[in-house]
PDB file of N, CA and C in Angstrom:
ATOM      1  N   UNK A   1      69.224 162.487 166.171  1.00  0.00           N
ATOM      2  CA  UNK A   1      70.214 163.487 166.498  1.00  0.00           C
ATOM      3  C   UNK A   1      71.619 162.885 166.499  1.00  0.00           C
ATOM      4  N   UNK A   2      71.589 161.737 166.658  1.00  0.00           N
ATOM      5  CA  UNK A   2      72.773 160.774 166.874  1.00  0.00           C
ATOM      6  C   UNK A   2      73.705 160.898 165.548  1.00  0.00           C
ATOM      7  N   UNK A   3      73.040 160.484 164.528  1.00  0.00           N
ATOM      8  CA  UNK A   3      73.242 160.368 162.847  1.00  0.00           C
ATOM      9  C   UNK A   3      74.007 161.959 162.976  1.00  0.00           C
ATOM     10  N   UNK A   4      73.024 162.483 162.863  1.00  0.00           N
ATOM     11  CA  UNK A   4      73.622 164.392 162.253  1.00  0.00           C
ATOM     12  C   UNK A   4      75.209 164.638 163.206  1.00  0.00           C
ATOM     13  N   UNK A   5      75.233 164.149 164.491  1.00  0.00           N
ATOM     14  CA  UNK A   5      76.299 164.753 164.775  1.00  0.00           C
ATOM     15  C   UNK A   5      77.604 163.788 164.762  1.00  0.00           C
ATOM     16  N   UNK A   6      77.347 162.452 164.508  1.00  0.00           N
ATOM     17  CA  UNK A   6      78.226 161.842 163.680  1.00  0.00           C
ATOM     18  C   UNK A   6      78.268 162.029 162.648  1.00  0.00           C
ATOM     19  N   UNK A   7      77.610 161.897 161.553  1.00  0.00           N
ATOM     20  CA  UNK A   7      77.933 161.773 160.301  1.00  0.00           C
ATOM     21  C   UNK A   7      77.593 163.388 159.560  1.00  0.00           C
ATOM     22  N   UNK A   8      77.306 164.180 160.298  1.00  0.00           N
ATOM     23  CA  UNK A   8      76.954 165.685 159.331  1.00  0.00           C
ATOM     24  C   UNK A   8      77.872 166.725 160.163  1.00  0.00           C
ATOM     25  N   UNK A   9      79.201 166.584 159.268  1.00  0.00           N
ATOM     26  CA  UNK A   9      80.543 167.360 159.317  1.00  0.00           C
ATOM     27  C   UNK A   9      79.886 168.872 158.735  1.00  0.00           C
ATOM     28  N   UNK A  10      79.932 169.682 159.399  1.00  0.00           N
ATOM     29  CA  UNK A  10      80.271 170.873 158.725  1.00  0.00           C
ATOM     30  C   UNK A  10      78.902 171.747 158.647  1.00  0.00           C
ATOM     31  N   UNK A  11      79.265 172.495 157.488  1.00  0.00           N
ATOM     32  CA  UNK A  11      77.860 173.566 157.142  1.00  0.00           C
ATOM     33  C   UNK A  11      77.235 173.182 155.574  1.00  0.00           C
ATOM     34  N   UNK A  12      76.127 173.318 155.533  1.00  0.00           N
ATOM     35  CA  UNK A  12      75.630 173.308 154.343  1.00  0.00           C
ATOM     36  C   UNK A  12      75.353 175.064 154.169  1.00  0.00           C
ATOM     37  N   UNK A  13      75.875 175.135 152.355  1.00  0.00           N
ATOM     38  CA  UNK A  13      75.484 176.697 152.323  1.00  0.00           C
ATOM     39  C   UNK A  13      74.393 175.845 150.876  1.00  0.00           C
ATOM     40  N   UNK A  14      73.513 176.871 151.026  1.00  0.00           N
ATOM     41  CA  UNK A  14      72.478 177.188 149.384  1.00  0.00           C
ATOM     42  C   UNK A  14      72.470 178.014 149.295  1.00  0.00           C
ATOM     43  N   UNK A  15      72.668 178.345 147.807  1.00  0.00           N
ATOM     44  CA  UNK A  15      73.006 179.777 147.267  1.00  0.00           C
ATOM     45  C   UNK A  15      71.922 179.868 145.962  1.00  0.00           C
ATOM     46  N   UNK A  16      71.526 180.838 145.470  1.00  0.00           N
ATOM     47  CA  UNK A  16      70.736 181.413 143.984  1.00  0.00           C
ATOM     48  C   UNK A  16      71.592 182.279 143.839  1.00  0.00           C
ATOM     49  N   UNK A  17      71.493 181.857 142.109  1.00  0.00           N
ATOM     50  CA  UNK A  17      72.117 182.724 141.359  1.00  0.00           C
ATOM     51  C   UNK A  17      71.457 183.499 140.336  1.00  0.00           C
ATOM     52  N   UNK A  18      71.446 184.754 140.172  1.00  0.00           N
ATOM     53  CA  UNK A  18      70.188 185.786 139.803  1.00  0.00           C
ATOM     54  C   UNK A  18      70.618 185.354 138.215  1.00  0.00           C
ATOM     55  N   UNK A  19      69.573 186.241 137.148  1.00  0.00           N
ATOM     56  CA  UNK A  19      69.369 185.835 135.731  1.00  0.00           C
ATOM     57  C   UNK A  19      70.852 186.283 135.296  1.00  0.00           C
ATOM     58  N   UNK A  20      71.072 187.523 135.953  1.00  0.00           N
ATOM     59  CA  UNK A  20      72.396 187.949 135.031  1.00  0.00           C
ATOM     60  C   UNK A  20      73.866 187.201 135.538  1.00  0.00           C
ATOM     61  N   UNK A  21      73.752 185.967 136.850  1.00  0.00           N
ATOM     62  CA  UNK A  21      74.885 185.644 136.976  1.00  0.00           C
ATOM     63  C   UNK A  21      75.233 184.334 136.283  1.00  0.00           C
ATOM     64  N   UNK A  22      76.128 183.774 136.439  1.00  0.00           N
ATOM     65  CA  UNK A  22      76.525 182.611 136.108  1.00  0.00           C
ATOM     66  C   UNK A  22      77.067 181.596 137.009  1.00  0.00           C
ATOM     67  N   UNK A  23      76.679 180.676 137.399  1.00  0.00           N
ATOM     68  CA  UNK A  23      77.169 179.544 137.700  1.00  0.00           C
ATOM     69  C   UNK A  23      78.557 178.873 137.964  1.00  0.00           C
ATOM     70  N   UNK A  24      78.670 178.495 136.726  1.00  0.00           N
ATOM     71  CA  UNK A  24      80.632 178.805 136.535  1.00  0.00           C
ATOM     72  C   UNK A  24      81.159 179.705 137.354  1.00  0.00           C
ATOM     73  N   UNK A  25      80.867 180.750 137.262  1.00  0.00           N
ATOM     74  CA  UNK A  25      81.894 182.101 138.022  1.00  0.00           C
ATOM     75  C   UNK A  25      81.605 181.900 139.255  1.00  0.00           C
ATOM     76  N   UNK A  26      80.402 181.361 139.776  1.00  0.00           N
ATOM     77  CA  UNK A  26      80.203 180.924 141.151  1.00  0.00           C
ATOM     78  C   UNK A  26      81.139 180.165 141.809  1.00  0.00           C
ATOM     79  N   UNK A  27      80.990 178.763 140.792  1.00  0.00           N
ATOM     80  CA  UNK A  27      81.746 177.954 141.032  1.00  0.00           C
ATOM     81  C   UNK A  27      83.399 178.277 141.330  1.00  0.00           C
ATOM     82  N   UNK A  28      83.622 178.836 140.399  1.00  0.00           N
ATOM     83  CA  UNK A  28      85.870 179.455 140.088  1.00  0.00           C
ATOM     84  C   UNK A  28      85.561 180.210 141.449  1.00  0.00           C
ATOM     85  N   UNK A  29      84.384 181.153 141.796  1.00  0.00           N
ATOM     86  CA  UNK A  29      84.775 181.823 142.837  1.00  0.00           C
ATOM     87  C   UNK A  29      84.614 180.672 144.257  1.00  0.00           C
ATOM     88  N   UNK A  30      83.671 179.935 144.482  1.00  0.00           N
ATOM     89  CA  UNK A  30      83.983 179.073 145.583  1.00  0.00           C
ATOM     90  C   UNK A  30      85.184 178.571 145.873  1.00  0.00           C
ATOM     91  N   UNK A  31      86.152 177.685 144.835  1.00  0.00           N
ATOM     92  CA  UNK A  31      86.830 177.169 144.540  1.00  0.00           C
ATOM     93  C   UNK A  31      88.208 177.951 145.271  1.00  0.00           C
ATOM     94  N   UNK A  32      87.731 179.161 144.383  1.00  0.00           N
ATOM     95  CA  UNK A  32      89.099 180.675 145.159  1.00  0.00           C
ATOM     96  C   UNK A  32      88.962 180.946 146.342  1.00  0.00           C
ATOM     97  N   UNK A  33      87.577 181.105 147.138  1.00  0.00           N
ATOM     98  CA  UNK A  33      87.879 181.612 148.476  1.00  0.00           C
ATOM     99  C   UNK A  33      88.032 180.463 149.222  1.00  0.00           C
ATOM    100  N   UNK A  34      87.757 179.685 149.271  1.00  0.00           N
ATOM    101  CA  UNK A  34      87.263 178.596 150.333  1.00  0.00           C
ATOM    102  C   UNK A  34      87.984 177.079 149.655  1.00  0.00           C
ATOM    103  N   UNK A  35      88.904 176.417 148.867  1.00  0.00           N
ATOM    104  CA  UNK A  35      89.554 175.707 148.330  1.00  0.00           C
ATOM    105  C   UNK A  35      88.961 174.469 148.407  1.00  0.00           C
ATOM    106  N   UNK A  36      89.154 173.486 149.063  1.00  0.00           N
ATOM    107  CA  UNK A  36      88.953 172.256 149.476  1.00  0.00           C
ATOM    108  C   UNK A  36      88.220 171.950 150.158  1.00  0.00           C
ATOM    109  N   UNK A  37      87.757 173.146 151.080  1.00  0.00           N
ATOM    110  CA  UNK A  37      86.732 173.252 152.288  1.00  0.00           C
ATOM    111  C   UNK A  37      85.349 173.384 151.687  1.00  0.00           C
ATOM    112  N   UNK A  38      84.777 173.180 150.589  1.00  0.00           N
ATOM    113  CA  UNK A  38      84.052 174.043 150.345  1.00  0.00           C
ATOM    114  C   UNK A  38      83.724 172.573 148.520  1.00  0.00           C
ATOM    115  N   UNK A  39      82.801 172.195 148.899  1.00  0.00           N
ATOM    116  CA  UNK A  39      82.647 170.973 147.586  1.00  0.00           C
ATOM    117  C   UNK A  39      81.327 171.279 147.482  1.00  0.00           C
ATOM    118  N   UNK A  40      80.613 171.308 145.970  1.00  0.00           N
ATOM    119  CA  UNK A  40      79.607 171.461 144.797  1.00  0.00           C
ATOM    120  C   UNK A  40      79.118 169.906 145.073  1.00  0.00           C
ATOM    121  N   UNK A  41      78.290 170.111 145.781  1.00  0.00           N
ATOM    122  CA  UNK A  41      76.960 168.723 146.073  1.00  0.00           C
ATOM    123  C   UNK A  41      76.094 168.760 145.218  1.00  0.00           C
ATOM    124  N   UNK A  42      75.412 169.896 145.060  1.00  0.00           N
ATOM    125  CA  UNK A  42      73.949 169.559 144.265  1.00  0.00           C
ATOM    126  C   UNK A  42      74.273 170.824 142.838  1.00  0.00           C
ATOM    127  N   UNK A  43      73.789 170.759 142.139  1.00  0.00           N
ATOM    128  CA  UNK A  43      73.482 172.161 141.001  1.00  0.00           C
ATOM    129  C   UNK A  43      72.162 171.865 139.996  1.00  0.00           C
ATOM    130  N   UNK A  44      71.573 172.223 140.380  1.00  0.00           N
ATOM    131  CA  UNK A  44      70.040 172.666 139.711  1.00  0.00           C
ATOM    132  C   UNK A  44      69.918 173.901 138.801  1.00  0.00           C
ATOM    133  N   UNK A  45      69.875 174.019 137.991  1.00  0.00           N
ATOM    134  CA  UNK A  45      69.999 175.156 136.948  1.00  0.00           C
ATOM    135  C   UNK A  45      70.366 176.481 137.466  1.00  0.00           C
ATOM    136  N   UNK A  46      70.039 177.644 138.601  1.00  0.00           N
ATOM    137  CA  UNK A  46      70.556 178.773 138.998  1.00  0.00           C
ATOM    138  C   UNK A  46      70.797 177.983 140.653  1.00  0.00           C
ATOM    139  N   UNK A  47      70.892 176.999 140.963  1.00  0.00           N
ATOM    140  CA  UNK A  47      70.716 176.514 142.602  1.00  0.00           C
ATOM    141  C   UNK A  47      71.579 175.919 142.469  1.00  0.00           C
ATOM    142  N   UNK A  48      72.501 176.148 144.077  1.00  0.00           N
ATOM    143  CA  UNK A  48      73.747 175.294 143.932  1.00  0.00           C
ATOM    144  C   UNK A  48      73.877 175.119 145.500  1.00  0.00           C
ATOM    145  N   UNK A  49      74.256 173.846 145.690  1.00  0.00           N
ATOM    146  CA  UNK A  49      74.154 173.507 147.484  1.00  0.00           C
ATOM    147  C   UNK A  49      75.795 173.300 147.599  1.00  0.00           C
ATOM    148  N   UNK A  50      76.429 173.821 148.563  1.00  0.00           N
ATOM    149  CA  UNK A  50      77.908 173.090 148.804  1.00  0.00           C
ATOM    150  C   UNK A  50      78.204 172.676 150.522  1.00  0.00           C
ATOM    151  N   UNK A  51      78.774 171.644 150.933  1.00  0.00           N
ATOM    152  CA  UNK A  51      78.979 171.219 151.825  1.00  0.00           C
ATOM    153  C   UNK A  51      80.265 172.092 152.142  1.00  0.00           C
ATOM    154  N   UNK A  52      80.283 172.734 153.008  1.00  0.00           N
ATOM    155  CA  UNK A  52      81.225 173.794 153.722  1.00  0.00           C
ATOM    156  C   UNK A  52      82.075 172.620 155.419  1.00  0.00           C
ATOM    157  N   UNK A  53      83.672 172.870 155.118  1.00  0.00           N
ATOM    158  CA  UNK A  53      84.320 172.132 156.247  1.00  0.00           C
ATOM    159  C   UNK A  53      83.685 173.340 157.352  1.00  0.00           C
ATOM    160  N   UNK A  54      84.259 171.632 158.970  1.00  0.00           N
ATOM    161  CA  UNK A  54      83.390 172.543 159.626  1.00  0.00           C
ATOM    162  C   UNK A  54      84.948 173.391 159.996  1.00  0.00           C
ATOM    163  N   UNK A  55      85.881 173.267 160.230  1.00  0.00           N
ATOM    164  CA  UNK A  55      87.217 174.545 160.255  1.00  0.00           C
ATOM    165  C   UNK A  55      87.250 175.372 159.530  1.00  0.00           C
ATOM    166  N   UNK A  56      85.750 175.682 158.696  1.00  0.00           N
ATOM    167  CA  UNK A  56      85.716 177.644 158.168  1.00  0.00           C
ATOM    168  C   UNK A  56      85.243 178.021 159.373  1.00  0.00           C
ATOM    169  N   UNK A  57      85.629 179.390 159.788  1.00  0.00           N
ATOM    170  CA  UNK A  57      84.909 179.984 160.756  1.00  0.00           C
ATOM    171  C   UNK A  57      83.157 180.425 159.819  1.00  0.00           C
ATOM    172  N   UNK A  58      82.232 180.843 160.422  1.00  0.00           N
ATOM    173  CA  UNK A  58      81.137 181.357 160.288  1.00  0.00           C
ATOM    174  C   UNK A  58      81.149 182.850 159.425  1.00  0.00           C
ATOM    175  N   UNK A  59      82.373 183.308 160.435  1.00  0.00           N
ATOM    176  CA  UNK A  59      82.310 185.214 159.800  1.00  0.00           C
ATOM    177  C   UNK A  59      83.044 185.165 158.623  1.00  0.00           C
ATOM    178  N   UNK A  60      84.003 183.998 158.011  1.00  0.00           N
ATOM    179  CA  UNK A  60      84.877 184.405 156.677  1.00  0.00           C
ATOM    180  C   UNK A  60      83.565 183.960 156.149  1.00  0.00           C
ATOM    181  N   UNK A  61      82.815 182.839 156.307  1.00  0.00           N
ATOM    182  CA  UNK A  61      81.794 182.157 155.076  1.00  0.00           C
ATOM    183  C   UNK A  61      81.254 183.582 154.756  1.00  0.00           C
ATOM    184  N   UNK A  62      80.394 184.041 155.694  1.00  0.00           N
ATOM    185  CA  UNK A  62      79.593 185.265 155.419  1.00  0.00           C
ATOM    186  C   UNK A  62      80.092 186.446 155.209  1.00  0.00           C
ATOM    187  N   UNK A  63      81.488 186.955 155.293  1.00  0.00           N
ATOM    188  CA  UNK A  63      82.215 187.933 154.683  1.00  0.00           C
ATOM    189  C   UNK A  63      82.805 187.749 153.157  1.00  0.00           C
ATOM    190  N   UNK A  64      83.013 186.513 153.206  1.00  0.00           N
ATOM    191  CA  UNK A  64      83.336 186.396 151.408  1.00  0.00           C
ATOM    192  C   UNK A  64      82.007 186.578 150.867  1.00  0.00           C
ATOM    193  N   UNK A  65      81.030 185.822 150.960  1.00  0.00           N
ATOM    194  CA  UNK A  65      79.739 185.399 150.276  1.00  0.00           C
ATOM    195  C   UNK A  65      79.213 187.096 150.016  1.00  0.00           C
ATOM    196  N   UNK A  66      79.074 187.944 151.211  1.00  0.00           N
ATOM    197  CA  UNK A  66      78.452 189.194 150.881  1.00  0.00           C
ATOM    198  C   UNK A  66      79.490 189.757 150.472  1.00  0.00           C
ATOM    199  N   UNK A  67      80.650 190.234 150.630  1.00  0.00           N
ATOM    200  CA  UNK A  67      81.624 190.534 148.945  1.00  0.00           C
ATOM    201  C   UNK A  67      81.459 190.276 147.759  1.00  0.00           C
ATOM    202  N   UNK A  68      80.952 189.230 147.513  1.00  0.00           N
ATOM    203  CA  UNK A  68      80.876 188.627 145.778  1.00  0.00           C
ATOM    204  C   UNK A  68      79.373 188.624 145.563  1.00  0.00           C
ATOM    205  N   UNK A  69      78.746 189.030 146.469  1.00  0.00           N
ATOM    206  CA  UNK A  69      77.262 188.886 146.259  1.00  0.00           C
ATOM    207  C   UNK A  69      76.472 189.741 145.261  1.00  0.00           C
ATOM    208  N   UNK A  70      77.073 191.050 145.106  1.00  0.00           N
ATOM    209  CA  UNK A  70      76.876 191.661 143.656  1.00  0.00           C
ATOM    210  C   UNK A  70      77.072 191.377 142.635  1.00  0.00           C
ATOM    211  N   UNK A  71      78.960 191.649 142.609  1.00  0.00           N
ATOM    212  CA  UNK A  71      79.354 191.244 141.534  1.00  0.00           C
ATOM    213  C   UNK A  71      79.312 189.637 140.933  1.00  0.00           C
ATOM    214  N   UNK A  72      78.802 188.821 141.456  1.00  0.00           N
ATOM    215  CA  UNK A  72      78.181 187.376 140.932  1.00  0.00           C
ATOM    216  C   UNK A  72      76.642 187.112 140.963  1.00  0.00           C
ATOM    217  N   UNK A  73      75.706 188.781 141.277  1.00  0.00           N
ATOM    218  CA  UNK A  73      74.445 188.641 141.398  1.00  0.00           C
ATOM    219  C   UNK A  73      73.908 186.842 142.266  1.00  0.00           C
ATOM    220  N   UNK A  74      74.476 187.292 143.021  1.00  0.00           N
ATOM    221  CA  UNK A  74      74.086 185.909 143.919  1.00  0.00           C
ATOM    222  C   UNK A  74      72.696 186.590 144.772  1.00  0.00           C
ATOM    223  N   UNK A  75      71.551 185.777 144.502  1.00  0.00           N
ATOM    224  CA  UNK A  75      70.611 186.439 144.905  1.00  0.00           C
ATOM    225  C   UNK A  75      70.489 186.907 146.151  1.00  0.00           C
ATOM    226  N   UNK A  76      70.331 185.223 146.836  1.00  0.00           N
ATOM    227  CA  UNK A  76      69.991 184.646 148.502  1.00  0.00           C
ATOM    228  C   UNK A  76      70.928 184.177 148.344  1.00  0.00           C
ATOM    229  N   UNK A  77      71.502 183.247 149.856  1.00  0.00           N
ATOM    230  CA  UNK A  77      71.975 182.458 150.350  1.00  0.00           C
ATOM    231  C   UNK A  77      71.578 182.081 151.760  1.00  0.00           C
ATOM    232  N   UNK A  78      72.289 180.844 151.860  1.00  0.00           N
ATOM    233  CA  UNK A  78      71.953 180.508 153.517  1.00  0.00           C
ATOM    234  C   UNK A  78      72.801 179.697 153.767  1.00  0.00           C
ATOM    235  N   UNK A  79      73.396 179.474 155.046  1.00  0.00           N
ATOM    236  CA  UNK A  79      74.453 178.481 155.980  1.00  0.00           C
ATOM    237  C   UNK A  79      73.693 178.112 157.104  1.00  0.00           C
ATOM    238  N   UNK A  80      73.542 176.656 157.301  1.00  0.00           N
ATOM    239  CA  UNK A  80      72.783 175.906 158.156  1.00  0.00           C
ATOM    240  C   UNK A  80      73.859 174.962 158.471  1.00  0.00           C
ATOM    241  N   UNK A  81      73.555 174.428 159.803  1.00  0.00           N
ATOM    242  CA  UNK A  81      74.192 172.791 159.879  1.00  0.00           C
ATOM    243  C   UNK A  81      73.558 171.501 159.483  1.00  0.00           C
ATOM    244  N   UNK A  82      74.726 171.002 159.063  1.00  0.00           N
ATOM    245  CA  UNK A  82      73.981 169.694 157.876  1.00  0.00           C
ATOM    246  C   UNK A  82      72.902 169.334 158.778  1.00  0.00           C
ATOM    247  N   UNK A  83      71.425 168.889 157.971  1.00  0.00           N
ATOM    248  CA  UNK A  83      70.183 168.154 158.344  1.00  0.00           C
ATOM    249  C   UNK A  83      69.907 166.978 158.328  1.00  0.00           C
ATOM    250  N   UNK A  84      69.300 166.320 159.561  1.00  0.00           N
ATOM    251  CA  UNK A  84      69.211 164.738 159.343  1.00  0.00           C
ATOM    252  C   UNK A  84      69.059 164.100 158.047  1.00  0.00           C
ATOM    253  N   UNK A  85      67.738 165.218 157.305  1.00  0.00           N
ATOM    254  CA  UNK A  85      67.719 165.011 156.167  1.00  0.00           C
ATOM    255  C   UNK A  85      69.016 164.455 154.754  1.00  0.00           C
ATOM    256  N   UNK A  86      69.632 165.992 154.938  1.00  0.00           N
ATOM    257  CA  UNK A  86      71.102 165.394 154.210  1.00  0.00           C
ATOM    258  C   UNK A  86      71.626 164.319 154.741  1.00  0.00           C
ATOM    259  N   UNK A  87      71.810 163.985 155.794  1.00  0.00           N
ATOM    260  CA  UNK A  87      72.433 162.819 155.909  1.00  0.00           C
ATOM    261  C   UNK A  87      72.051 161.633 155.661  1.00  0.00           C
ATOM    262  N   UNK A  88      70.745 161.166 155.861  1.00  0.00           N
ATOM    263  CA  UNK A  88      70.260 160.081 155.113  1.00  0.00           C
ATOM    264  C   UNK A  88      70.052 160.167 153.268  1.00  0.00           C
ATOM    265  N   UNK A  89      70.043 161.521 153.230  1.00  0.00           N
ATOM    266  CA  UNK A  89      70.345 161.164 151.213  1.00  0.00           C
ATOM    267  C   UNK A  89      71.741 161.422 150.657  1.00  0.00           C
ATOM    268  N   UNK A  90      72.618 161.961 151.832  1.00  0.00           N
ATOM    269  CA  UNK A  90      73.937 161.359 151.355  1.00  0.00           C
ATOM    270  C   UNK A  90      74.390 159.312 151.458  1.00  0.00           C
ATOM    271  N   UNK A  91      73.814 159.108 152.262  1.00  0.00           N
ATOM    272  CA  UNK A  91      73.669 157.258 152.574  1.00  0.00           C
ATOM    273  C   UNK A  91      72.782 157.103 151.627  1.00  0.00           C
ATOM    274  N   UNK A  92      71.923 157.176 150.931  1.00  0.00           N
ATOM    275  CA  UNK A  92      70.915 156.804 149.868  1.00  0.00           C
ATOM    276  C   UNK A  92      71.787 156.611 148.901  1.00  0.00           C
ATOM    277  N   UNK A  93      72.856 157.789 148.662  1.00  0.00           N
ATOM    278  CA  UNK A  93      73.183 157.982 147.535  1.00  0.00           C
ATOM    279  C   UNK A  93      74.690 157.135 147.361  1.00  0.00           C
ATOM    280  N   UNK A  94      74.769 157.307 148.412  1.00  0.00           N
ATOM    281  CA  UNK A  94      76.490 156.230 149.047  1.00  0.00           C
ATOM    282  C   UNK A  94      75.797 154.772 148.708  1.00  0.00           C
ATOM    283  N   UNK A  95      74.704 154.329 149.245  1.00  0.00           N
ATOM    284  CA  UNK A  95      74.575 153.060 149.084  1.00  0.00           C
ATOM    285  C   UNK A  95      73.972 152.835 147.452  1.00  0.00           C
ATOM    286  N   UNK A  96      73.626 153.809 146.742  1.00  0.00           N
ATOM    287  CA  UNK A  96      73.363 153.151 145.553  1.00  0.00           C
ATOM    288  C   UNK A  96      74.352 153.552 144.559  1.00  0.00           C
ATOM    289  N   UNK A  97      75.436 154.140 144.787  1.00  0.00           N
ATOM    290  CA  UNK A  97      76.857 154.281 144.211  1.00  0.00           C
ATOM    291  C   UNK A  97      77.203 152.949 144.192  1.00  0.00           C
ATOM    292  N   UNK A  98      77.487 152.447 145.638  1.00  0.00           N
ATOM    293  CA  UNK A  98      77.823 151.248 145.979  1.00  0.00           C
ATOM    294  C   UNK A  98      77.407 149.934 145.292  1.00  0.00           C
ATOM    295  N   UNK A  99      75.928 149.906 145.137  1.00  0.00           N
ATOM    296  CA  UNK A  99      74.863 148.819 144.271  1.00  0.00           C
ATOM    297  C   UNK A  99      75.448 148.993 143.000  1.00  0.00           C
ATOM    298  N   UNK A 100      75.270 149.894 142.050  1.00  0.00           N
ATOM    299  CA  UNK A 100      75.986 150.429 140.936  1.00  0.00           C
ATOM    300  C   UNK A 100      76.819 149.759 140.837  1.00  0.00           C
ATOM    301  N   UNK A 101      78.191 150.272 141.593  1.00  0.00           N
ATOM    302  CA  UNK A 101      79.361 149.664 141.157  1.00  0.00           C
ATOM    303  C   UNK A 101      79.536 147.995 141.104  1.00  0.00           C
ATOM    304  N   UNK A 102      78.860 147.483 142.668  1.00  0.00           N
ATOM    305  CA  UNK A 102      78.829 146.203 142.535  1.00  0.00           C
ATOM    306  C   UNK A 102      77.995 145.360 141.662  1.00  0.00           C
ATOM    307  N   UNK A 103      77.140 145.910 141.094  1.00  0.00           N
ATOM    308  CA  UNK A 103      76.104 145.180 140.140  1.00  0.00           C
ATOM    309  C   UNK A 103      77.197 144.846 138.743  1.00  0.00           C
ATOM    310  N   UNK A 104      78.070 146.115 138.445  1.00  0.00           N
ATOM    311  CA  UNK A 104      78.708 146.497 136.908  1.00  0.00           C
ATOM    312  C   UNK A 104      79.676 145.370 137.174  1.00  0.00           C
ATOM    313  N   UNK A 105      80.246 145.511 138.137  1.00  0.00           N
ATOM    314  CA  UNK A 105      81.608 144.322 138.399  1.00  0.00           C
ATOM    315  C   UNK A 105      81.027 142.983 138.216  1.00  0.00           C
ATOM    316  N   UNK A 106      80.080 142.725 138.553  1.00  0.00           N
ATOM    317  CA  UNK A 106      79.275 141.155 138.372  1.00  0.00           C
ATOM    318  C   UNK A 106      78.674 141.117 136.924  1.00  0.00           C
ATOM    319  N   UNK A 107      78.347 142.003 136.503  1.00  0.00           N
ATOM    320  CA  UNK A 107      78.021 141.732 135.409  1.00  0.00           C
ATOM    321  C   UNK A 107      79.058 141.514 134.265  1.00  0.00           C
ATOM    322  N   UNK A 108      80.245 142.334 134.348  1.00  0.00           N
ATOM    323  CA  UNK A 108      81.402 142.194 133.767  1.00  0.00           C
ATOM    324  C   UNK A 108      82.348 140.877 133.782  1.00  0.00           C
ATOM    325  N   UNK A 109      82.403 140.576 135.560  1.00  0.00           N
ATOM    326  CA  UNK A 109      82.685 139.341 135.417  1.00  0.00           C
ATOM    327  C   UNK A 109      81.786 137.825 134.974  1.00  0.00           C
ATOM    328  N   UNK A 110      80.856 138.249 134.546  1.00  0.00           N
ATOM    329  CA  UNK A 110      79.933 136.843 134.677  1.00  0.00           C
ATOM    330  C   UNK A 110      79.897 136.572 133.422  1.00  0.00           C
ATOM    331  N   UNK A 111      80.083 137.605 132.327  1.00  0.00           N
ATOM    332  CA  UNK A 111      80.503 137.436 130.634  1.00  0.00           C
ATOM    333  C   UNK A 111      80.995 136.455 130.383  1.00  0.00           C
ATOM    334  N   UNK A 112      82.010 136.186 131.515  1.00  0.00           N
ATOM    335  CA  UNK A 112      83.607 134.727 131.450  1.00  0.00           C
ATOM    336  C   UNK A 112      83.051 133.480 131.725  1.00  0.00           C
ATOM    337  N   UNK A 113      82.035 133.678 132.147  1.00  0.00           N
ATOM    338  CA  UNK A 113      81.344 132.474 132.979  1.00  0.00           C
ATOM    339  C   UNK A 113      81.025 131.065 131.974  1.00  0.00           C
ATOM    340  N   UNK A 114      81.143 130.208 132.082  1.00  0.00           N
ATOM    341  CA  UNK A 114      80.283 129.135 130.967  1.00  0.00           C
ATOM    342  C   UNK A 114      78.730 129.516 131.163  1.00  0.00           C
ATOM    343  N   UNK A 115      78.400 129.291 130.365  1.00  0.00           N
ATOM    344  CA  UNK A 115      76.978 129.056 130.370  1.00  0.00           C
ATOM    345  C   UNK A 115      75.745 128.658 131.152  1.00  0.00           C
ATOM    346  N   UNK A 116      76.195 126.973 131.942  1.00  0.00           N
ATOM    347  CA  UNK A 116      75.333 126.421 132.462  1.00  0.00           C
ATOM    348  C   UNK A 116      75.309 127.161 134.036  1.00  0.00           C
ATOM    349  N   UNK A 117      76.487 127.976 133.975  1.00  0.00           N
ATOM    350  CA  UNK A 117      76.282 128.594 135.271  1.00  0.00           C
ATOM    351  C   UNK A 117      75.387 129.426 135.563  1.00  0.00           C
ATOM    352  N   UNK A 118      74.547 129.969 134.429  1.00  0.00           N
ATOM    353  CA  UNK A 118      73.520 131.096 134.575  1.00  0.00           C
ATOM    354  C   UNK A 118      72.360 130.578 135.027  1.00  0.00           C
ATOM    355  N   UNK A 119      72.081 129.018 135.191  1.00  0.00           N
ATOM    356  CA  UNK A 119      70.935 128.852 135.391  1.00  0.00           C
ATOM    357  C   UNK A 119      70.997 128.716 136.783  1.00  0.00           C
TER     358      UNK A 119
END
C-alpha cells in the first residue's frame, strides 16, 4: 500500500473503442479536453489506457468522456486509482529503459577501446 500511494499519482482511465471509431480521434480528443493531464500509456489495437493527473476533478473526467462517448463510439470505459500492479510495471519498465540505455552507451563506448581490453 506504501508503493501505490507514493508512487501511483493520479487515475488510471481504460477506454474501448467500438469497430466504427478510431483511435486517433480518441487520441486529438484526449489531448483537447484534458491537455497534459491526461498521457497515452498503453494502446492495443481498439484499447487504450491513459494515466489521468490527480488535479482533474472526477466529475469533468466523467462528463467529458460521456459527451464524446457516441460520437467517438467509445464503447466502455473505466477510472480507477493507479494499482500496485501499475506501479511495479511502470518500475519494470523504468528499470529496463534504464538497462537499455546503459547497455547502448557501453557498447558505443567500448568500440574506442584497444583490443586487449576485451579480454
Amino acid at each position: 500500500m506504501f508503493l501505490c500511494c507514493r508512487y501511483g499519482e493520479g487515475y488510471t482511465l481504460m477506454l474501448r473503442v467500438g469497430n466504427m471509431g478510431s483511435p486517433p480521434e480518441v487520441a486529438t480528443f484526449m489531448a483537447a479536453a484534458f491537455g497534459q493531464s491526461a498521457i497515452l500509456t498503453e494502446q492495443h489495437l481498439n484499447q487504450m489506457e491513459y494515466q489521468l493527473a490527480p488535479t482533474l476533478p472526477l466529475s469533468i473526467i466523467f462528463r467529458r468522456l460521456q459527451a464524446a462517448k457516441e460520437t467517438l463510439d467509445i464503447e466502455d470505459y473505466s477510472v480507477s486509482q493507479t494499482t500496485l500492479d501499475q506501479v511495479t510495471s511502470s518500475f519494470i519498465l523504468l528499470y529496463q529503459t534504464n538497462l537499455t540505455t546503459s547497455l547502448s552507451l557501453l557498447i558505443s563506448r567500448s568500440r574506442h577501446l584497444p583490443w586487449y581490453l576485451y579480454f
